[in-house]
C-alpha atoms as a PDB file:
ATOM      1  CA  UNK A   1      -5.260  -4.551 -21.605  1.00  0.00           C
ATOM      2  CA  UNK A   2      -3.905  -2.343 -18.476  1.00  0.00           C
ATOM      3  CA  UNK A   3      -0.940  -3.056 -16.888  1.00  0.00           C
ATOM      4  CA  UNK A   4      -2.964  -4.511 -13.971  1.00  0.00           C
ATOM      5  CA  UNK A   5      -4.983  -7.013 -16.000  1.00  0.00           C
ATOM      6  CA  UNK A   6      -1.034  -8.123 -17.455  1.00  0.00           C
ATOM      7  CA  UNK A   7      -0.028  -8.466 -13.817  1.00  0.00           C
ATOM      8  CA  UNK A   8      -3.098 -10.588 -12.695  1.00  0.00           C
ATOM      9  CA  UNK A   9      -2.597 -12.787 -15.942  1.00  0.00           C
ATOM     10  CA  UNK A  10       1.243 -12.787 -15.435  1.00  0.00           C
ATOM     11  CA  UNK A  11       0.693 -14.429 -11.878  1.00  0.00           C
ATOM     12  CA  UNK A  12      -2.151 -16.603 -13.356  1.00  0.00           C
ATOM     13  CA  UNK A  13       0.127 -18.184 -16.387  1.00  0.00           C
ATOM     14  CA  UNK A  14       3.416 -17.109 -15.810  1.00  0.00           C
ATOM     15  CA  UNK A  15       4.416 -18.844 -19.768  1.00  0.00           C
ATOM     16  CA  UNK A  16       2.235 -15.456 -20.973  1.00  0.00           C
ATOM     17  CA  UNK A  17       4.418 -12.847 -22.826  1.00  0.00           C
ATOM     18  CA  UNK A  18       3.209  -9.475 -23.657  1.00  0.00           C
ATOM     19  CA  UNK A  19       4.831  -7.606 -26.580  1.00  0.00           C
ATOM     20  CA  UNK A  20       3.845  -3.296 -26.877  1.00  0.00           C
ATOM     21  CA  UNK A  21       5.711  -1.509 -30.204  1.00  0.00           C
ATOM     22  CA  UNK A  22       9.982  -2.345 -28.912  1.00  0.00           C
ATOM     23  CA  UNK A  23       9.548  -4.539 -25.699  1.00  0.00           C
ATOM     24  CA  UNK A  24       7.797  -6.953 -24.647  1.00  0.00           C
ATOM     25  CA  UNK A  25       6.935  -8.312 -20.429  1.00  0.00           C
ATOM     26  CA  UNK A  26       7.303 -11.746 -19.124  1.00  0.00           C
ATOM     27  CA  UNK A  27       7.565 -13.480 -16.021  1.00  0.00           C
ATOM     28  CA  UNK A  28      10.886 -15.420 -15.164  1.00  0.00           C
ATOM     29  CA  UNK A  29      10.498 -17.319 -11.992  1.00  0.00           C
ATOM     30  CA  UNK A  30       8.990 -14.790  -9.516  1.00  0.00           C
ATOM     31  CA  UNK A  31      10.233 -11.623 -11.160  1.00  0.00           C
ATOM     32  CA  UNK A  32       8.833  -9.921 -14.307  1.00  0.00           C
ATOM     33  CA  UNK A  33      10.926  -8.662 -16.929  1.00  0.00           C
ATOM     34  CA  UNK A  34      11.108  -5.937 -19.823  1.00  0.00           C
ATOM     35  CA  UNK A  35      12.791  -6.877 -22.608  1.00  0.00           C
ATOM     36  CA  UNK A  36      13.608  -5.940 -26.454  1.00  0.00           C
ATOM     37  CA  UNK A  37      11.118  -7.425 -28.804  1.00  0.00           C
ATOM     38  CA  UNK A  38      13.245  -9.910 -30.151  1.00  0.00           C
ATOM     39  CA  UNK A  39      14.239 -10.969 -26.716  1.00  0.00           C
ATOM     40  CA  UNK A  40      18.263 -11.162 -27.360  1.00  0.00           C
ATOM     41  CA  UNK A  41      19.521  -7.999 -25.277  1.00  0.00           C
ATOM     42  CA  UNK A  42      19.777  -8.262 -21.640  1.00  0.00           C
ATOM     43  CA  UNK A  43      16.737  -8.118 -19.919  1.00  0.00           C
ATOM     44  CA  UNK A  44      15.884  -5.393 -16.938  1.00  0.00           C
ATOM     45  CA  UNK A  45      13.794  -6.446 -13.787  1.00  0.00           C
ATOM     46  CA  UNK A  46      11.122  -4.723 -13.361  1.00  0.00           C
ATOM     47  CA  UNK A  47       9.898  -6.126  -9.977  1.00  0.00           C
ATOM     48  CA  UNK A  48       9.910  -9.056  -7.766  1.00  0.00           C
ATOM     49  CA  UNK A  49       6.376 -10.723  -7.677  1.00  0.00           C
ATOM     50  CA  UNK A  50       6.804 -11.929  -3.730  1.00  0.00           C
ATOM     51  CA  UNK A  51       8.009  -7.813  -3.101  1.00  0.00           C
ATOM     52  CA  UNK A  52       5.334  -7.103   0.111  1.00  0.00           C
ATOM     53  CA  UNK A  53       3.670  -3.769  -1.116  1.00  0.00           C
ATOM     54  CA  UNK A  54       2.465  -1.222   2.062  1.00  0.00           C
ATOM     55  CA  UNK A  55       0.215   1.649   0.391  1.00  0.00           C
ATOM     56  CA  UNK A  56       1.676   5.276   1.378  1.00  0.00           C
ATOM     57  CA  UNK A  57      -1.295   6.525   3.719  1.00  0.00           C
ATOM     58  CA  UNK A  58      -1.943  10.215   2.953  1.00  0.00           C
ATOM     59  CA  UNK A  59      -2.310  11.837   6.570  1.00  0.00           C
ATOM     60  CA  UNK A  60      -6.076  13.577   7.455  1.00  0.00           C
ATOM     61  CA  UNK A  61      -6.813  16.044  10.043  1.00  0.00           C
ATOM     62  CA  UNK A  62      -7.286  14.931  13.673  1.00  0.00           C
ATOM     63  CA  UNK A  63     -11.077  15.637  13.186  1.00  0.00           C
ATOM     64  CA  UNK A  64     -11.626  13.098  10.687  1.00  0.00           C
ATOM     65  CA  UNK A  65      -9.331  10.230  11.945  1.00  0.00           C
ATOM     66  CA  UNK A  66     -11.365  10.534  15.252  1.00  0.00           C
ATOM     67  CA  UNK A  67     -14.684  10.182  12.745  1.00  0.00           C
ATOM     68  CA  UNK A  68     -13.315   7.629  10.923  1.00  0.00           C
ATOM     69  CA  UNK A  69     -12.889   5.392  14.465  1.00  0.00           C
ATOM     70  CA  UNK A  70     -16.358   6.442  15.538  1.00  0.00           C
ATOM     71  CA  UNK A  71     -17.718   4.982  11.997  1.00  0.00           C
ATOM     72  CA  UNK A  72     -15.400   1.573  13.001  1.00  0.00           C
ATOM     73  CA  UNK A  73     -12.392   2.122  10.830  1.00  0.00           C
ATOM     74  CA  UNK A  74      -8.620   1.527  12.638  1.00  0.00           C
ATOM     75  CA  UNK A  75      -6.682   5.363  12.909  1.00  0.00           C
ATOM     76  CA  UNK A  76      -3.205   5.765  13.539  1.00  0.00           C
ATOM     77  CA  UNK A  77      -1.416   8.671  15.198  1.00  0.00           C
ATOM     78  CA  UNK A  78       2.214   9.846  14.855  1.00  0.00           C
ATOM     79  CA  UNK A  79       3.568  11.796  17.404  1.00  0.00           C
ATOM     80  CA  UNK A  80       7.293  11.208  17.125  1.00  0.00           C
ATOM     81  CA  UNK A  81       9.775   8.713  14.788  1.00  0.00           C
ATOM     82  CA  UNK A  82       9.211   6.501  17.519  1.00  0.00           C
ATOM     83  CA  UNK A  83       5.973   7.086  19.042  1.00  0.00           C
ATOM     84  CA  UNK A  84       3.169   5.898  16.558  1.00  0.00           C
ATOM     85  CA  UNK A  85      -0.020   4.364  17.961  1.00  0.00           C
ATOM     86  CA  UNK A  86      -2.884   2.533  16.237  1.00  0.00           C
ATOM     87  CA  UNK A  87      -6.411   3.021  17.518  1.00  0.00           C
ATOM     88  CA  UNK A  88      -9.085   0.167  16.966  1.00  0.00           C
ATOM     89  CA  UNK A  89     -12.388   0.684  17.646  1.00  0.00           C
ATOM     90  CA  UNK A  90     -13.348  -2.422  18.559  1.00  0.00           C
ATOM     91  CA  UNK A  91     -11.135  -1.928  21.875  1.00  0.00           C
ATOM     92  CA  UNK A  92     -12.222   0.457  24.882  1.00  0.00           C
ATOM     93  CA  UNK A  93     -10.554   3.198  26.212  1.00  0.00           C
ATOM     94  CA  UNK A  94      -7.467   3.297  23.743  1.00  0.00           C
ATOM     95  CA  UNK A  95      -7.389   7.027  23.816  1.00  0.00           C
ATOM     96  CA  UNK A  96      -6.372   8.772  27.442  1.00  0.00           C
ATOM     97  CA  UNK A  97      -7.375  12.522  28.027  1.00  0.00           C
ATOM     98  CA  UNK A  98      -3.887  13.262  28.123  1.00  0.00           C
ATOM     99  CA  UNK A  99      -3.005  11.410  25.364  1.00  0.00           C
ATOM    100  CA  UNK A 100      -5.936  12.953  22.987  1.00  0.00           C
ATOM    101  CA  UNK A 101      -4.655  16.716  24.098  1.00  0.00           C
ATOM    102  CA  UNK A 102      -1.045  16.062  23.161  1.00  0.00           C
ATOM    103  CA  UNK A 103      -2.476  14.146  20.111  1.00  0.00           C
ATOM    104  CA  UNK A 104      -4.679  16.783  18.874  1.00  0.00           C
ATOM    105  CA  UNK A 105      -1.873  19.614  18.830  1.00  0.00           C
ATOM    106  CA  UNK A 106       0.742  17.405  17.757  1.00  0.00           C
ATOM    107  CA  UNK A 107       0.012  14.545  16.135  1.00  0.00           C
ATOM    108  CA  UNK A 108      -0.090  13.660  12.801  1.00  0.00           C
ATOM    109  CA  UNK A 109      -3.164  11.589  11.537  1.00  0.00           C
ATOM    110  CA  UNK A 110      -3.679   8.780   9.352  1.00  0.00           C
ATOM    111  CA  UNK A 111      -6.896   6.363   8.254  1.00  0.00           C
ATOM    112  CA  UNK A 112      -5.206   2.691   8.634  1.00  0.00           C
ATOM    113  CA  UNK A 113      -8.403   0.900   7.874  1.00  0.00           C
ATOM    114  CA  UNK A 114      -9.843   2.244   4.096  1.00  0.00           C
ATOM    115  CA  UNK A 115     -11.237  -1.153   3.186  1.00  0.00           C
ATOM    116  CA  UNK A 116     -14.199  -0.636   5.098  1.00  0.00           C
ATOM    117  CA  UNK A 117     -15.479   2.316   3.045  1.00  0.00           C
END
């Protein structure tokens, strides 16, 4: 079984216990644990089941951010720590001239939207 299959069962039946060779995972409340085989030294968290998780997006050149928007998909631009816009499609006129120069040159581009393709 992969470790994802033990997670999906884990949050399924949380009474499971998984042993592999010296340890063995469980679920206590809404964390899951590692733990010696025998179970009788102190347990380590391994992570908190209600932890939100944000996927690290891998930036992509300008070129294909703006072809990912054309084909529907939500883009995001960077241009400072403080200055970081998402695009959507679905709304008109998001992008200035101005805005798409300084963009291009400067910005740093990211595909928000992967789900659809």
């Amino acid at each position: 079984m992969k470790t994802s299959e033990m997670i999906t069962e884990l949050e399924k039946n949380p009474k499971l216990i998984f042993p592999n060779g010296d340890f063995c995972l469980f679920r206590q409340g809404d964390k899951i644990l590692l733990q010696d085989k025998d179970r009788t030294g102190v347990p380590m968290i391994l992570f908190d089941m209600t932890t939100d998780w944000q996927p690290v997006r891998e930036p992509v050149p300008w070129y294909e951010a703006l072809q990912a928007w054309v084909d529907g998909k939500k883009i995001a631009c960077q241009l400072s720590e403080k200055d970081r816009r998402v695009h959507d499609p679905k709304m008109c006129g998001s992008m200035s001239y101005e805005y798409m120069k300084t963009a291009i040159n400067n910005g740093t581009w990211y595909i928000e939207d992967s789900s659809n393709g």
